[in-house]
Protein backbone atom coordinates (compact mmCIF):
# COMPACT_ATOMS: atom_id res chain seq x y z
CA UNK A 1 8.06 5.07 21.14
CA UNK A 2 5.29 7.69 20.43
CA UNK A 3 1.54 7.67 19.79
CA UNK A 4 2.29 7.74 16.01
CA UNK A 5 4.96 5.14 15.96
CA UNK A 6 2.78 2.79 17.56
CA UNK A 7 -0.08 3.71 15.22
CA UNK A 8 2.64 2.89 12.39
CA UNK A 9 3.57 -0.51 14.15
CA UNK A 10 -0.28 -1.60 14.20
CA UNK A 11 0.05 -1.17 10.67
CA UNK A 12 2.79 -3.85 9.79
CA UNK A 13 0.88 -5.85 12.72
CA UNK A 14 -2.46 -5.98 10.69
CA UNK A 15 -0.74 -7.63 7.88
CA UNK A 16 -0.56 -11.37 9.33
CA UNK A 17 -3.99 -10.94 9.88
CA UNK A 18 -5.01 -9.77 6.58
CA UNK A 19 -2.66 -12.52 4.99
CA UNK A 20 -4.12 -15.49 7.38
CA UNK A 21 -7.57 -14.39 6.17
CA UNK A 22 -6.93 -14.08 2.83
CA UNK A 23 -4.93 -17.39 2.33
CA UNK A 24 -5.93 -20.02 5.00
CA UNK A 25 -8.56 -22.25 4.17
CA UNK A 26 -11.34 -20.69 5.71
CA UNK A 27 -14.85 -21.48 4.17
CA UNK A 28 -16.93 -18.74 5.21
CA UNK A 29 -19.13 -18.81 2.29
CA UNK A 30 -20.31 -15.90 -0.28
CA UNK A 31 -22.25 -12.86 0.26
CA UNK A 32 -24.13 -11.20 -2.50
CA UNK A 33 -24.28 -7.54 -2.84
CA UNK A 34 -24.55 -5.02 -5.43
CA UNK A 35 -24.79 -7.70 -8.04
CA UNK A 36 -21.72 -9.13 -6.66
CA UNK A 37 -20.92 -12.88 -5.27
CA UNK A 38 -17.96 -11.71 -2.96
CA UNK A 39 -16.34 -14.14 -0.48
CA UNK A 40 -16.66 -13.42 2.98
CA UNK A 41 -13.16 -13.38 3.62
CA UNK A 42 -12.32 -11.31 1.24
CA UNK A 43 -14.56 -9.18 2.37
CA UNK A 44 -12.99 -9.72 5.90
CA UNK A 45 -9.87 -8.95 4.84
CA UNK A 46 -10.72 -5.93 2.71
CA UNK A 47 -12.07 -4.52 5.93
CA UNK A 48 -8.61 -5.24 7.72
CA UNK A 49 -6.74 -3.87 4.74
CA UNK A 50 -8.72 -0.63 4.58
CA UNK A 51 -8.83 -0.72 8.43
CA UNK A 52 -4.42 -0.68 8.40
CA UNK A 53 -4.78 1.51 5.26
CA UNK A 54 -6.39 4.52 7.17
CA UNK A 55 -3.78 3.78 10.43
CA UNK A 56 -1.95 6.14 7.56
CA UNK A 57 -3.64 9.05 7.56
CA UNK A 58 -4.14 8.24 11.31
CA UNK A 59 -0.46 8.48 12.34
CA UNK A 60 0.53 11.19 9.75
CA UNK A 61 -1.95 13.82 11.30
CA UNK A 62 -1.51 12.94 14.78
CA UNK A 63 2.49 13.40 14.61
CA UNK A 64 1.99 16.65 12.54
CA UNK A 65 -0.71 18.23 14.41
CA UNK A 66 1.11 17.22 18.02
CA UNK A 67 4.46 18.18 16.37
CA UNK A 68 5.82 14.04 16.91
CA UNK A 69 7.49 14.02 13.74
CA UNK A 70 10.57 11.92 14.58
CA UNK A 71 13.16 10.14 12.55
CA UNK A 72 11.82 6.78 13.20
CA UNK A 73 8.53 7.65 12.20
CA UNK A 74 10.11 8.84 8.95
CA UNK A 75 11.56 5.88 8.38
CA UNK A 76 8.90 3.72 9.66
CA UNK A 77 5.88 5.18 7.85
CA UNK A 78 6.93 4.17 4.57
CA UNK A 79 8.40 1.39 5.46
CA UNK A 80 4.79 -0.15 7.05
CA UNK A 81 3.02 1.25 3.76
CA UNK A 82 5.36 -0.71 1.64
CA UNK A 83 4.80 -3.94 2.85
CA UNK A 84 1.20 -4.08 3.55
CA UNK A 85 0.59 -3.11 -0.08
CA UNK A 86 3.06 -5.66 -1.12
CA UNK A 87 1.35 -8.32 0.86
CA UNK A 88 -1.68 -7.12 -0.13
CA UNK A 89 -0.58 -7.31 -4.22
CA UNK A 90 1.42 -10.97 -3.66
CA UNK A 91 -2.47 -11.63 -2.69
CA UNK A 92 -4.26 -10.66 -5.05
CA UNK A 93 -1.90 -12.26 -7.71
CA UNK A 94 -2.48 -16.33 -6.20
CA UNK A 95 -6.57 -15.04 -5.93
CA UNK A 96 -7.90 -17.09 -9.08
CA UNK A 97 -10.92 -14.64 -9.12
CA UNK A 98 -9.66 -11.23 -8.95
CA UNK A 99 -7.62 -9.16 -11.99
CA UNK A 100 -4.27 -8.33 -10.85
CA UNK A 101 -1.64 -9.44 -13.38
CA UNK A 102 1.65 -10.26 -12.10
CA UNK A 103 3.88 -7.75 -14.29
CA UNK A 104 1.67 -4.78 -12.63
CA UNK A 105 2.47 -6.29 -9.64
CA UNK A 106 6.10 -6.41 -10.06
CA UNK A 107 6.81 -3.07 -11.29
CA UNK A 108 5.04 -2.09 -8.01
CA UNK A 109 7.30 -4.16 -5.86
CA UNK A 110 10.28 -3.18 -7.46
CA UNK A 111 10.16 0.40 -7.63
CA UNK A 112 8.70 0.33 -3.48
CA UNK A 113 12.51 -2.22 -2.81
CA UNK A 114 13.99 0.61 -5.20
CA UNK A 115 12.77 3.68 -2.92
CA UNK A 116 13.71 1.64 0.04
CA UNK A 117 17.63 0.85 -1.32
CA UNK A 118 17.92 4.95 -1.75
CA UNK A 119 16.40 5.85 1.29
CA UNK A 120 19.00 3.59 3.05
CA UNK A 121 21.36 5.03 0.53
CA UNK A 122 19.96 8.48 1.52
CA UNK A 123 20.18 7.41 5.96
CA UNK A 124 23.90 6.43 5.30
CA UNK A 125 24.54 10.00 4.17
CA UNK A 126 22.52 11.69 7.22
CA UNK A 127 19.52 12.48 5.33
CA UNK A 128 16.20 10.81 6.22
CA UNK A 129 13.36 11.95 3.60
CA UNK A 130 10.14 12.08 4.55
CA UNK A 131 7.25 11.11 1.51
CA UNK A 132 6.74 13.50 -0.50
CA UNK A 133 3.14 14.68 -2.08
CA UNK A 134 3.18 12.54 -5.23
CA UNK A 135 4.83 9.68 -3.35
CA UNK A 136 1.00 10.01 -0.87
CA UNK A 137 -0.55 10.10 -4.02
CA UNK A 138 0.55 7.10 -5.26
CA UNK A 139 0.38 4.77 -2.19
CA UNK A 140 -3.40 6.52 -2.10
CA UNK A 141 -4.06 5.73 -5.42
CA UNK A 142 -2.41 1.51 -4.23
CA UNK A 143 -5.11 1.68 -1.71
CA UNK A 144 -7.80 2.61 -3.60
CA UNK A 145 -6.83 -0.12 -6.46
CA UNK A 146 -5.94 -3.02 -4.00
CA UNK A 147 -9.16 -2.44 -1.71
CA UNK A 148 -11.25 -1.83 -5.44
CA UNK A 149 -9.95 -5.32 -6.43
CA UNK A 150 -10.27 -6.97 -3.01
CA UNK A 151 -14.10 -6.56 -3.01
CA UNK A 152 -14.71 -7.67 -6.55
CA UNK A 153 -15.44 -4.09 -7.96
CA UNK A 154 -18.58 -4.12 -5.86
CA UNK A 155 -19.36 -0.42 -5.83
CA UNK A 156 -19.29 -0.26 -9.34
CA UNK A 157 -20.70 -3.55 -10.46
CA UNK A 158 -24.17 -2.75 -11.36
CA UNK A 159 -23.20 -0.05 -14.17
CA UNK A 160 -21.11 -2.12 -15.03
CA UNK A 161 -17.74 -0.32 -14.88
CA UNK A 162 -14.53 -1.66 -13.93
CA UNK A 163 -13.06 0.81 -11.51
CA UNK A 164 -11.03 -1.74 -9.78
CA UNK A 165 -9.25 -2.49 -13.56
CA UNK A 166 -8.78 1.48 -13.82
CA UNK A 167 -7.84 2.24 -10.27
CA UNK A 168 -4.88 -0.06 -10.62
CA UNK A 169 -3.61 1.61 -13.87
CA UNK A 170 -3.72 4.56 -12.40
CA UNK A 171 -1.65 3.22 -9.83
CA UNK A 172 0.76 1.82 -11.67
CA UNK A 173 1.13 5.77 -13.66
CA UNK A 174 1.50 6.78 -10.23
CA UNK A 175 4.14 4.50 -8.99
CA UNK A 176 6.17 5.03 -11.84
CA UNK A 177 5.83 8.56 -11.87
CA UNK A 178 6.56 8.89 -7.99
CA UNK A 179 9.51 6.62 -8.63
CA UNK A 180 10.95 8.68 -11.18
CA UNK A 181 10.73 11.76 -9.29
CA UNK A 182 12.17 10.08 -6.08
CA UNK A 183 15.59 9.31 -8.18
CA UNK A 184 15.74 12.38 -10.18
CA UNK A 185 15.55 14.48 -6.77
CA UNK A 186 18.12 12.12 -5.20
CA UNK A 187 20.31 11.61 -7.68
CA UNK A 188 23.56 13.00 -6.33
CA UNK A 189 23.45 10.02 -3.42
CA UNK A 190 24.03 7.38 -6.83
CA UNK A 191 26.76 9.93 -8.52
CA UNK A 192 28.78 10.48 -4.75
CA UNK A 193 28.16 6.93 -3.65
CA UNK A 194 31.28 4.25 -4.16
């Protein structure tokens, strides 16, 4: 396995951790910034989340610029983006304190398990499909909204504006969107499929 792979694997490994810290019972207090009572461990795991978040960009350039593009990684990439912002989402919806309504939530999970049936779809016929641009978008555009809502709008909670309700709108316009154009490119797998 190479450098990037591994750097994908640390991704999908970073997950229990983010989930143990978000959900166990740990008492760690508040901390008040910005105008902003945030928990500690959602700060902790926001940290963690944005941490595995950048192992993205991290894994993407390294495999380009050393040419260790492989199939795997192709595969795996995704694949390691999909569930940590799922986990992440499933999350924020038990938090009490933090905006993420369920149905938003949903249509993101479903069109990710959607984009993961094709791809399968897509490896049964040969072809493995790497992300396209809008696809990067959109998971960006996740990270930006999930890390946003994971520290209580804090940046932007003096104004006060709520970026972190925004952010995830736009995310959602984005998942859609990327979802669309991932079945309207791949279409012929559905039609020759039996």
């Amino acid at each position: 396995m190479n450098i990037p792979n591994r750097i994908t694997v640390s991704r999908i490994l970073l997950i229990p951790i983010f989930l143990i810290i978000m959900l166990a019972p740990f008492d760690w207090g508040d901390m008040h910034l910005l105008g902003t009572d945030l928990p500690v461990t959602h700060f902790v795991g926001a940290l963690i989340f944005i941490l595995a978040s950048a192992t993205d960009w991290v894994d993407g350039h390294y495999a380009r610029k050393y040419n260790l593009v492989t199939n795997m990684g192709k595969f795996l990439d995704p694949l390691a983006d999909k569930l940590l912002v799922s986990a992440a989402l499933i999350v924020l919806v038990e938090l009490n304190d933090v905006y993420a309504p369920s149905w938003i939530v949903i249509i993101i999970i479903s069109r990710e398990f959607a984009v993961t049936g094709l791809r399968l779809l897509l490896a049964g016929e040969g072809e493995v499909v790497a992300a396209n641009m809008l696809g990067k978008v959109k998971t960006w555009a996740q990270i930006v909204a999930i890390s946003s809502l994971l520290l209580h709008n804090i940046l932007f909670a003096m104004i006060p504006f709520r970026f972190d309700i925004v952010a995830l709108w736009v995310a959602l316009i984005f998942t859609i969107w990327s979802g669309w154009d991932y079945f309207a490119k791949n279409s012929h797998v559905l039609k020759n499929s039996k």
